[in-house]
Protein backbone atom coordinates (compact mmCIF):
# COMPACT_ATOMS: atom_id res chain seq x y z
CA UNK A 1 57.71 -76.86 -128.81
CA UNK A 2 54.88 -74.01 -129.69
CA UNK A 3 53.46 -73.84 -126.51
CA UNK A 4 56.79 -73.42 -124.76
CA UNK A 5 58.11 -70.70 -127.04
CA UNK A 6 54.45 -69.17 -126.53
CA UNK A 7 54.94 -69.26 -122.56
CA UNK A 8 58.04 -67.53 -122.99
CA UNK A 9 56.95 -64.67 -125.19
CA UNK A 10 53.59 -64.29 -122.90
CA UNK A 11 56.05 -63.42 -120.20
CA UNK A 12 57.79 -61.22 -122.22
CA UNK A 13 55.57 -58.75 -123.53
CA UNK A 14 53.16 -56.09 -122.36
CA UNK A 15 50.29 -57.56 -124.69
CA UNK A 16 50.28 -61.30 -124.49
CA UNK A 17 46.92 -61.43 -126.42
CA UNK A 18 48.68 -60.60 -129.30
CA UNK A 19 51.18 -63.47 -129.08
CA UNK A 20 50.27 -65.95 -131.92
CA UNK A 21 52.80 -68.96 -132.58
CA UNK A 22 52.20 -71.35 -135.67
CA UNK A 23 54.01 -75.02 -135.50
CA UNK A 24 54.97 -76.63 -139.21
CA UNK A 25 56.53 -79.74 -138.70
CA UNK A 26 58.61 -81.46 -141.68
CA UNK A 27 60.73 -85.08 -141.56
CA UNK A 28 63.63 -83.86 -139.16
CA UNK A 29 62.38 -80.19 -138.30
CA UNK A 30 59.66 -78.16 -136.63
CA UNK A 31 59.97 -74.32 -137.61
CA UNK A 32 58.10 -72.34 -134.87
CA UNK A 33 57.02 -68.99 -136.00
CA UNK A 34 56.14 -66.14 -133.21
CA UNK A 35 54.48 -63.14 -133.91
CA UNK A 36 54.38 -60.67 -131.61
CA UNK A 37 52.85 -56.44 -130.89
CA UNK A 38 55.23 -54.50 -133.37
CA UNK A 39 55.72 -52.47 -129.92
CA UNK A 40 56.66 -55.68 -128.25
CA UNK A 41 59.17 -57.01 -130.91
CA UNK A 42 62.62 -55.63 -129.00
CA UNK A 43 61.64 -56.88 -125.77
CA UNK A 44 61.75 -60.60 -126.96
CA UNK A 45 64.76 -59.97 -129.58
CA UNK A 46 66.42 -57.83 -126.64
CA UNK A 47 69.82 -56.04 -126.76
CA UNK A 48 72.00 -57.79 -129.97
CA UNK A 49 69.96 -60.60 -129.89
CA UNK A 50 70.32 -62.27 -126.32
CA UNK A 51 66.61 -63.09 -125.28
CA UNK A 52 65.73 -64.50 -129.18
CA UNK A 53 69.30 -66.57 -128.97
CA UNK A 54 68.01 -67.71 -125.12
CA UNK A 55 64.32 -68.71 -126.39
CA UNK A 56 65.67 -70.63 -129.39
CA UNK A 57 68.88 -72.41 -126.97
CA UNK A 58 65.92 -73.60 -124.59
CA UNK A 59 63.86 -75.21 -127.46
CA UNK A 60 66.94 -76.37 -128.89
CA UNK A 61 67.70 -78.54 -125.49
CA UNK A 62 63.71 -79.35 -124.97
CA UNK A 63 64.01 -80.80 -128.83
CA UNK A 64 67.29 -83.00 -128.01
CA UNK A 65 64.86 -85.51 -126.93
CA UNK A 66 62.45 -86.18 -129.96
CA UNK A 67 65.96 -86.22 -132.36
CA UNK A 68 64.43 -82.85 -133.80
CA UNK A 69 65.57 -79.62 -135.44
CA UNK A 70 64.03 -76.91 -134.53
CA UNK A 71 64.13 -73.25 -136.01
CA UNK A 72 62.33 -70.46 -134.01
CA UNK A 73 61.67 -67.58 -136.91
CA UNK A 74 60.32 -64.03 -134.57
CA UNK A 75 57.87 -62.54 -137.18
C-alpha cells in the first residue's frame, strides 16, 4: 500500500525527493503515513480535501483484497 500512495504523491508534487512514506502494519490495519515539502502539502490535500479523499478511496479499493484497513495520515 506504501509504494502506491508514494507513486501518487511523486506525481503530485514539484519535489518528489522529499516524498517519504512509512508503513506500520497492526492485526486488521496498515496506517500509511506521507510526508511531503511543506510547499507541496496543498497540492496533494487539494481544494476541501478532494485529492487526499481520492488517494485514500484508491488504497481503500487496492486493500479490499488482503481484508485490510487502511488509514492514510498526510504529515
Amino acid at each position: 500500500m506504501g509504494q502506491l500512495v508514494e507513486i501518487i504523491a511523486k506525481a503530485l508534487v514539484d519535489h518528489p525527493e522529499e516524498v517519504v512514506v512509512t508503513e506500520v502494519e497492526g492485526n486488521q490495519s496498515i496506517i500509511v503515513e506521507l510526508k511531503v515539502a511543506p510547499e507541496d502539502m496543498g497540492k496533494v490535500i487539494g481544494k476541501q480535501g478532494r485529492i487526499a479523499k481520492a488517494i485514500r478511496t484508491v488504497v481503500k479499493a487496492a486493500a479490499t483484497k488482503d481484508n485490510k484497513r487502511v488509514i492514510v495520515e498526510i504529515i
